[in-house]
PDB file of N, CA and C in Angstrom:
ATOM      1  N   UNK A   1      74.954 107.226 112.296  1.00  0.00           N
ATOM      2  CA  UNK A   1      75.967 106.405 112.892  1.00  0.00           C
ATOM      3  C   UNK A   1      75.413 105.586 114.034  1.00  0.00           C
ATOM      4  N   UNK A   2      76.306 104.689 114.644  1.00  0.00           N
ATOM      5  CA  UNK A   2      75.527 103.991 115.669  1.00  0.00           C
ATOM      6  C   UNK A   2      75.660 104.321 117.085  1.00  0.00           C
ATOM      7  N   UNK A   3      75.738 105.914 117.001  1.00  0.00           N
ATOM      8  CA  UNK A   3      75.540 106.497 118.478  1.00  0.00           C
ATOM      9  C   UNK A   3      74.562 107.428 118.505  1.00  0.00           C
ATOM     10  N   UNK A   4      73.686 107.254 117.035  1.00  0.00           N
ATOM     11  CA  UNK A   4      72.699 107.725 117.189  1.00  0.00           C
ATOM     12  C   UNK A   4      71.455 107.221 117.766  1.00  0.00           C
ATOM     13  N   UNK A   5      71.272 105.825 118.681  1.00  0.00           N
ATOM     14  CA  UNK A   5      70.972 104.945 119.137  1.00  0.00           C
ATOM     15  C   UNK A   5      71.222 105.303 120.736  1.00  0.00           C
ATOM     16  N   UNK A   6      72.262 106.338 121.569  1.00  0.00           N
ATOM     17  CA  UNK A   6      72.031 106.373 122.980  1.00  0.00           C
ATOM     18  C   UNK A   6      71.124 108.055 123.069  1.00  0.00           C
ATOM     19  N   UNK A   7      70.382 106.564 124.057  1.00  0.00           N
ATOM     20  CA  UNK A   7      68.931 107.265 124.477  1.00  0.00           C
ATOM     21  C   UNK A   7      69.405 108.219 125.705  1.00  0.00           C
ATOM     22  N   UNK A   8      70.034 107.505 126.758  1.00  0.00           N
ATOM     23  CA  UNK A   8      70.761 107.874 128.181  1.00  0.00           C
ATOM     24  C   UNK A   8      71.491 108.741 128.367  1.00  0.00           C
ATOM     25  N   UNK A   9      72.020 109.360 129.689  1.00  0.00           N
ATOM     26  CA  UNK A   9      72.803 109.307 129.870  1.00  0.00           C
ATOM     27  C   UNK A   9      73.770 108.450 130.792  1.00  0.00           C
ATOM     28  N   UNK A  10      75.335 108.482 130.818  1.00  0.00           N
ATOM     29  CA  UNK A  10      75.666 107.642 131.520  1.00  0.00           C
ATOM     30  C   UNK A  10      75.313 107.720 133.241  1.00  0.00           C
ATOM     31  N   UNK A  11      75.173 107.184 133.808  1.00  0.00           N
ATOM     32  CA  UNK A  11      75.154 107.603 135.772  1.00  0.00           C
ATOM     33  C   UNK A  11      75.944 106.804 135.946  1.00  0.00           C
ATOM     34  N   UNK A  12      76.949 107.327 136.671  1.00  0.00           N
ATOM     35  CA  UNK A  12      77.968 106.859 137.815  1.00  0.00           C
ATOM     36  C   UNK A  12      78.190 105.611 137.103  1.00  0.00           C
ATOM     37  N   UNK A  13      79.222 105.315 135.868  1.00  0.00           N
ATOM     38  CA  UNK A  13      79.495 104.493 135.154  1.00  0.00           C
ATOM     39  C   UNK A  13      81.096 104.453 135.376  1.00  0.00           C
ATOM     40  N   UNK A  14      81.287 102.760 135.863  1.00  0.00           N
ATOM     41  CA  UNK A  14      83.050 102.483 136.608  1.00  0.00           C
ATOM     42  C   UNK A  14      83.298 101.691 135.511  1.00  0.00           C
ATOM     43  N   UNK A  15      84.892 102.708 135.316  1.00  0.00           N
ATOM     44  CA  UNK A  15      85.300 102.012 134.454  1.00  0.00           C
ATOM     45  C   UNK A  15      86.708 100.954 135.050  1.00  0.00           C
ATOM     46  N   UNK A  16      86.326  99.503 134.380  1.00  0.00           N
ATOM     47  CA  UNK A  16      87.048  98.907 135.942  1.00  0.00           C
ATOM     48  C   UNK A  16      88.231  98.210 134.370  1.00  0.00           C
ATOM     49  N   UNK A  17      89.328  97.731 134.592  1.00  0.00           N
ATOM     50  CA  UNK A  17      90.244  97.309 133.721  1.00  0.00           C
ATOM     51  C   UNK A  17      89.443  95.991 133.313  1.00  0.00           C
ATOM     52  N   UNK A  18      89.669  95.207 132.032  1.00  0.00           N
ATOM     53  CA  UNK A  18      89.274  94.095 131.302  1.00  0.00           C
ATOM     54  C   UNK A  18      90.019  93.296 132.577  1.00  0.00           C
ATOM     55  N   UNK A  19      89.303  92.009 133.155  1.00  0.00           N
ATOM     56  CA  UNK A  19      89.519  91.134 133.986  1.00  0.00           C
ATOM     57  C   UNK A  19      89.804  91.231 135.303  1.00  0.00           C
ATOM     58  N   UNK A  20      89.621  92.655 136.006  1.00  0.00           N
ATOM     59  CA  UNK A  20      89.166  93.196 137.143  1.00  0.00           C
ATOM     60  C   UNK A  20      88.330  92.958 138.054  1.00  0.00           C
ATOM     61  N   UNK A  21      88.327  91.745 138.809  1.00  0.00           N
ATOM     62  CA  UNK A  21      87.002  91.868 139.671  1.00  0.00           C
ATOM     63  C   UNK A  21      87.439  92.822 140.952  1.00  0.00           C
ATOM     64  N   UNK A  22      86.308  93.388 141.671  1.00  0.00           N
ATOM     65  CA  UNK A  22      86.682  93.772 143.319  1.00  0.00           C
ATOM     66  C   UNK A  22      85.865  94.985 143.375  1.00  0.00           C
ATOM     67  N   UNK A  23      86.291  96.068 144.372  1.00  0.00           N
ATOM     68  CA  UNK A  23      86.098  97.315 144.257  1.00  0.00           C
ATOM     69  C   UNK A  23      86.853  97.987 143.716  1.00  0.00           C
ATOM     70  N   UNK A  24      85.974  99.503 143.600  1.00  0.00           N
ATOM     71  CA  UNK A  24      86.774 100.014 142.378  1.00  0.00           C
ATOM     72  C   UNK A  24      87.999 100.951 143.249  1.00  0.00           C
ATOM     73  N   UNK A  25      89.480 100.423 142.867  1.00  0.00           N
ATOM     74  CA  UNK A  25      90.338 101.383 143.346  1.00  0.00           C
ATOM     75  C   UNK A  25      91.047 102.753 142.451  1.00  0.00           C
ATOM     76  N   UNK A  26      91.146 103.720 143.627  1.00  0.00           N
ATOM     77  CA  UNK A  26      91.599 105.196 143.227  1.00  0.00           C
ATOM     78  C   UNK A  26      92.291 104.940 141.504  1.00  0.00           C
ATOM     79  N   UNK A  27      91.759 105.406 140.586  1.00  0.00           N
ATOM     80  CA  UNK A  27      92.242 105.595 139.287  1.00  0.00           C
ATOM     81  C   UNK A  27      91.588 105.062 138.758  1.00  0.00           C
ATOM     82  N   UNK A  28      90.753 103.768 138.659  1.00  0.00           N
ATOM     83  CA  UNK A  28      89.514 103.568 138.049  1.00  0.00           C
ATOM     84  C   UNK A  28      88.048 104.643 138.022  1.00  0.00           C
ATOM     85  N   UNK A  29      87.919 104.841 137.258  1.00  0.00           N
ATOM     86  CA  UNK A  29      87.274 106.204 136.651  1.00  0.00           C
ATOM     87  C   UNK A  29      85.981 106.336 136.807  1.00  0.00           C
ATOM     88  N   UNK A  30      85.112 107.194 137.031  1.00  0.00           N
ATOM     89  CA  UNK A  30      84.059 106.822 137.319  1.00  0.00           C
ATOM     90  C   UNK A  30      83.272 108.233 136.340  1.00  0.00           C
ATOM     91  N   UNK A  31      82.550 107.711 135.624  1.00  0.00           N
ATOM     92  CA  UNK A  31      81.976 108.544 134.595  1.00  0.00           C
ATOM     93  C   UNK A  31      80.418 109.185 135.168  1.00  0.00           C
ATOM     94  N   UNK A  32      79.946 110.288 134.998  1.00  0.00           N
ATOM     95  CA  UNK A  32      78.629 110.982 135.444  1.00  0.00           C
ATOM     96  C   UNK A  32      77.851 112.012 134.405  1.00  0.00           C
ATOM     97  N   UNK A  33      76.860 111.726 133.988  1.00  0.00           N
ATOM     98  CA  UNK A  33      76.077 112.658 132.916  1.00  0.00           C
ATOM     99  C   UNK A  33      74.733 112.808 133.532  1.00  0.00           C
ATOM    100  N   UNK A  34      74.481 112.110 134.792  1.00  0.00           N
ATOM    101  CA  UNK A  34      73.108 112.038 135.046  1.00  0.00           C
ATOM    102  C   UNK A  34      72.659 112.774 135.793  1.00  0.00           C
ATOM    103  N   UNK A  35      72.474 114.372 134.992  1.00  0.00           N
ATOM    104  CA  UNK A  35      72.200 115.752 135.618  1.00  0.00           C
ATOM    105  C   UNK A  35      71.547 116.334 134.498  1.00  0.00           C
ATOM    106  N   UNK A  36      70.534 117.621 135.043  1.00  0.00           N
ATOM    107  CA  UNK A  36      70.282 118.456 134.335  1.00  0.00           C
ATOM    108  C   UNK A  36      71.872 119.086 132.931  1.00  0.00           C
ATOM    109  N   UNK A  37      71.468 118.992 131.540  1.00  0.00           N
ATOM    110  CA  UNK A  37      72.396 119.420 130.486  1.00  0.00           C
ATOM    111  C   UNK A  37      73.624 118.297 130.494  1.00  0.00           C
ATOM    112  N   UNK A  38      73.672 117.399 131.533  1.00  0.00           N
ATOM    113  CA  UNK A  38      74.633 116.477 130.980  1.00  0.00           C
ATOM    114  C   UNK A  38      74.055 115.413 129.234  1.00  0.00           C
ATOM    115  N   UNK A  39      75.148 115.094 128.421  1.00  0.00           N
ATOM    116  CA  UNK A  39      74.805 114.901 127.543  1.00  0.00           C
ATOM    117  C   UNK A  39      76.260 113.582 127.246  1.00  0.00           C
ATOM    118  N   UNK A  40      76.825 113.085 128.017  1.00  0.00           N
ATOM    119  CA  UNK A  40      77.490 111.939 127.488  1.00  0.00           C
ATOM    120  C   UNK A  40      76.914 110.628 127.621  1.00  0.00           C
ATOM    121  N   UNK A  41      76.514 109.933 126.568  1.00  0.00           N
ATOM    122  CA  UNK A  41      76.144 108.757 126.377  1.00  0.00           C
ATOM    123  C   UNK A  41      76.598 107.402 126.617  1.00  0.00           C
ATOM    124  N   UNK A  42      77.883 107.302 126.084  1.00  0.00           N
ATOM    125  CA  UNK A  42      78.594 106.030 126.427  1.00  0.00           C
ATOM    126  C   UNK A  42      80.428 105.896 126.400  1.00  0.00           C
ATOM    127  N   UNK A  43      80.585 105.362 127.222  1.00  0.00           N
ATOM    128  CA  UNK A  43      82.018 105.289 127.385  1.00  0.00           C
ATOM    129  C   UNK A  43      82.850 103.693 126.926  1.00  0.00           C
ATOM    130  N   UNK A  44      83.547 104.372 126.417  1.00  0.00           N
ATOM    131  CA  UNK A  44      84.192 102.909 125.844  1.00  0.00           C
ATOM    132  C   UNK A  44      86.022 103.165 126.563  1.00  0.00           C
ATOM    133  N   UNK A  45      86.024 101.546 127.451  1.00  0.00           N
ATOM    134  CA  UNK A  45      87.906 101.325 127.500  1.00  0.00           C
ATOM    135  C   UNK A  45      88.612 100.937 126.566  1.00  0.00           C
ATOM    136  N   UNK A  46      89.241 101.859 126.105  1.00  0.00           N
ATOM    137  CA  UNK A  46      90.305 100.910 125.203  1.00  0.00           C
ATOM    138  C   UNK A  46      91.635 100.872 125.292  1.00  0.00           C
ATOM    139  N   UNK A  47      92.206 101.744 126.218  1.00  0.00           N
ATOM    140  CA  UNK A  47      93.744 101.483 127.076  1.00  0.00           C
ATOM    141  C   UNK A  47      93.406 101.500 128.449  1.00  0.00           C
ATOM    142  N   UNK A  48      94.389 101.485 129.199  1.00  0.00           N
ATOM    143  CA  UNK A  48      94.447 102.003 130.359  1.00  0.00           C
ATOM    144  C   UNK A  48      94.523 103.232 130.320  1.00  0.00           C
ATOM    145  N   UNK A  49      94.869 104.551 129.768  1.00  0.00           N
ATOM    146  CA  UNK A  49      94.768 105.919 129.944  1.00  0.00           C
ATOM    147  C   UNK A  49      93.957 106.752 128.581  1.00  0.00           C
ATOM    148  N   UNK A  50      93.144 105.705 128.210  1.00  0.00           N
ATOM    149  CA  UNK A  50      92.561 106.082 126.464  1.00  0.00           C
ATOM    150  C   UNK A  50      91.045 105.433 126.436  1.00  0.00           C
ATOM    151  N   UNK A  51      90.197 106.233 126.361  1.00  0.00           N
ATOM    152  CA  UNK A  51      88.898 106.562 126.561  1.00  0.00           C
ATOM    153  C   UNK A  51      87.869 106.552 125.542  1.00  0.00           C
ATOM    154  N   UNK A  52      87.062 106.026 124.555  1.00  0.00           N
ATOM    155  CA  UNK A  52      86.192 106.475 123.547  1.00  0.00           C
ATOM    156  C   UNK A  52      85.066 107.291 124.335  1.00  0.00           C
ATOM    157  N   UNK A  53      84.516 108.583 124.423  1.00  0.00           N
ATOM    158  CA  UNK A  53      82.946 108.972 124.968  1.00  0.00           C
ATOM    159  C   UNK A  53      82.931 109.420 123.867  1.00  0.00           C
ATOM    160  N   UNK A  54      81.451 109.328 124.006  1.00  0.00           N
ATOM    161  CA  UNK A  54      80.126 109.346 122.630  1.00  0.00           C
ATOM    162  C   UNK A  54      79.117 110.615 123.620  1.00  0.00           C
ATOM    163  N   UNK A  55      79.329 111.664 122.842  1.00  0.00           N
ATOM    164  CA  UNK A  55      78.734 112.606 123.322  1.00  0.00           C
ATOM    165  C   UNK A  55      77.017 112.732 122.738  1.00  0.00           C
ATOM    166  N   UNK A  56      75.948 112.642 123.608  1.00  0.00           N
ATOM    167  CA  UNK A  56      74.704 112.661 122.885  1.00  0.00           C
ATOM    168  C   UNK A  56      74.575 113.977 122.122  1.00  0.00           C
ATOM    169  N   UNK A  57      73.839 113.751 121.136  1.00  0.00           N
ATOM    170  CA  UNK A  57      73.501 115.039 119.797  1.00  0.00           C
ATOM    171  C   UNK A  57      72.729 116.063 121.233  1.00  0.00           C
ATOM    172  N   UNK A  58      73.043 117.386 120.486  1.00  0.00           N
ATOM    173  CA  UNK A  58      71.978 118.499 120.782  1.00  0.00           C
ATOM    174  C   UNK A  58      70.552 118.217 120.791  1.00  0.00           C
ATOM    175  N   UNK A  59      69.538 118.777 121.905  1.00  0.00           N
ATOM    176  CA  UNK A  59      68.350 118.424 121.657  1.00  0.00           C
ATOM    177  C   UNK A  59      67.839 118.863 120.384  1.00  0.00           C
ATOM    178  N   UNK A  60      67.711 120.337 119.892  1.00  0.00           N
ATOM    179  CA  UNK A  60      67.585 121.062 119.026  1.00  0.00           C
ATOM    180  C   UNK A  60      68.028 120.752 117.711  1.00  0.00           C
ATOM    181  N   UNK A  61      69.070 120.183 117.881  1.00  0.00           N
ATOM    182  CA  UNK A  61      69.578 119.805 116.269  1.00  0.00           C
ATOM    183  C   UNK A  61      70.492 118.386 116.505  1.00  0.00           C
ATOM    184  N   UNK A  62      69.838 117.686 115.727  1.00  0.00           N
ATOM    185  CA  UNK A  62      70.663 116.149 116.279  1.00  0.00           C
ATOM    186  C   UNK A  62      71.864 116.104 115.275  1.00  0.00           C
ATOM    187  N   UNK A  63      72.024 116.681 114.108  1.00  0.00           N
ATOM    188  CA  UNK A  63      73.578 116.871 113.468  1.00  0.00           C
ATOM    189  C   UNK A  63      74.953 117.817 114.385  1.00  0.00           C
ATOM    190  N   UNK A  64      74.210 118.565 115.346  1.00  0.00           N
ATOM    191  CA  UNK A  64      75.476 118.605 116.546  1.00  0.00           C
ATOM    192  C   UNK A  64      75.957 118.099 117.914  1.00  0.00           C
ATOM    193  N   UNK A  65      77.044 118.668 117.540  1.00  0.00           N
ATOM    194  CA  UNK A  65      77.434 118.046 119.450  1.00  0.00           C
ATOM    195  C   UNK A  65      78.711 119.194 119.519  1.00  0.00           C
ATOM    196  N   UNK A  66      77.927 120.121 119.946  1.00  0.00           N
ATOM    197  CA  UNK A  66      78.461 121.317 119.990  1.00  0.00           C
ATOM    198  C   UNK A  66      79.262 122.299 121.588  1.00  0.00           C
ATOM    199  N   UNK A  67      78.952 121.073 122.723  1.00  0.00           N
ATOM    200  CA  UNK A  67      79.156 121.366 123.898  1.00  0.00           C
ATOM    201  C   UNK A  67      79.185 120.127 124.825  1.00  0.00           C
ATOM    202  N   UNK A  68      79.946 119.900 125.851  1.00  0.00           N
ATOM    203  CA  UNK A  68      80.084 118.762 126.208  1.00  0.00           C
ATOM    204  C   UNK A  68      80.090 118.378 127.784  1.00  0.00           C
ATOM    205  N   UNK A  69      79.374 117.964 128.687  1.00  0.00           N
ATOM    206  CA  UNK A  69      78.916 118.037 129.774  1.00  0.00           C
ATOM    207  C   UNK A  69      78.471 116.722 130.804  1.00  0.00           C
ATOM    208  N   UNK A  70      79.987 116.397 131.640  1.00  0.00           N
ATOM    209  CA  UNK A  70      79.496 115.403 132.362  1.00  0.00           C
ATOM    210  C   UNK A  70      80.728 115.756 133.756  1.00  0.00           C
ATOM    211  N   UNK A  71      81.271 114.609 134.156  1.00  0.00           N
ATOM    212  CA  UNK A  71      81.973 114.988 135.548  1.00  0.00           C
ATOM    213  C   UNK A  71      82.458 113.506 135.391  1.00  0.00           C
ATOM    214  N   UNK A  72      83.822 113.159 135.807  1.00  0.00           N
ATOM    215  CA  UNK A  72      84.859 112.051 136.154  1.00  0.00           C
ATOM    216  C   UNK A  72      85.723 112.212 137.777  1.00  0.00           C
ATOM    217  N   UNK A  73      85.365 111.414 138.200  1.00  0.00           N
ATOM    218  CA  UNK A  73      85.598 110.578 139.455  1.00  0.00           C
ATOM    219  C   UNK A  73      86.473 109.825 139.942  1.00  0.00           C
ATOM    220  N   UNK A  74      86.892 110.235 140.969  1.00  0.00           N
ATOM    221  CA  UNK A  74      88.153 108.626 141.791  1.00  0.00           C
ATOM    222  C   UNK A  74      89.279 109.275 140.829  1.00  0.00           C
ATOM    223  N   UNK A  75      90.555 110.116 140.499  1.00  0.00           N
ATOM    224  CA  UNK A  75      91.158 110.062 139.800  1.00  0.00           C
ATOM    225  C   UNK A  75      92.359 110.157 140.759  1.00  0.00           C
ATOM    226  N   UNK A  76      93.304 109.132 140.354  1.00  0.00           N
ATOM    227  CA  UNK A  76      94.131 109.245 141.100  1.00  0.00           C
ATOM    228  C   UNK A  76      95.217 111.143 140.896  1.00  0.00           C
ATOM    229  N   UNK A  77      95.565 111.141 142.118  1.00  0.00           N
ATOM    230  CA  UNK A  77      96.614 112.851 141.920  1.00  0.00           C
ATOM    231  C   UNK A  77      97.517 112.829 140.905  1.00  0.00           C
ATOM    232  N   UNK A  78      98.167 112.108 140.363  1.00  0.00           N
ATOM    233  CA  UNK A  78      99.338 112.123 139.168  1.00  0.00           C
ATOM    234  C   UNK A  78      98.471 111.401 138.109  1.00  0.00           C
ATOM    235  N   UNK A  79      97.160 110.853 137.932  1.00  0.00           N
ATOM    236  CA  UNK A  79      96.908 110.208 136.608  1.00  0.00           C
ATOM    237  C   UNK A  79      96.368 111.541 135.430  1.00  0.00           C
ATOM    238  N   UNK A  80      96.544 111.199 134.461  1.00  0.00           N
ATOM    239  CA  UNK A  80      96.262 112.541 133.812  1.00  0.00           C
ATOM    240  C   UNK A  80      95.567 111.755 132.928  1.00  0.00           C
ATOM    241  N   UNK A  81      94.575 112.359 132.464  1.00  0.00           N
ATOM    242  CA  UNK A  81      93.136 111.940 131.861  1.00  0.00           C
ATOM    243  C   UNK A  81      92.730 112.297 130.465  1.00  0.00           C
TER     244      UNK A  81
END
């Protein structure tokens, strides 16, 4: 598939709304894999509360993705994720 193609992981990746310029305010999301065992690759917006992540394969066996490991940021207190 074509997420067999991320090499990375994400670091401190803002997810800012389509036509957003500025800083990023409380509820814009801020995505993190760039740690020892983090393994999320890429994040895709496609609502405002609806998310695509592409979890990278297992080192050991690239037909799984058997565990899932990163950290999200800036969330506002009532947004639910």
């Amino acid at each position: 598939g074509c997420d067999d193609i991320i090499a990375g992981n994400v670091s401190k990746y803002i997810v800012l709304p389509a036509g957003y310029c500025g800083q990023p305010k409380k509820g814009h999301l801020i995505f993190d894999a760039c740690f020892e065992s983090g393994n999320l690759g890429r994040v895709d917006h496609v609502t405002e509360f609806e998310y695509d992540l592409f979890i990278r394969p297992d080192t050991c066996n690239p037909r799984f993705r058997v565990w899932f490991n990163f950290t999200v940021e800036n969330v506002k207190e009532s947004q639910v994720t």
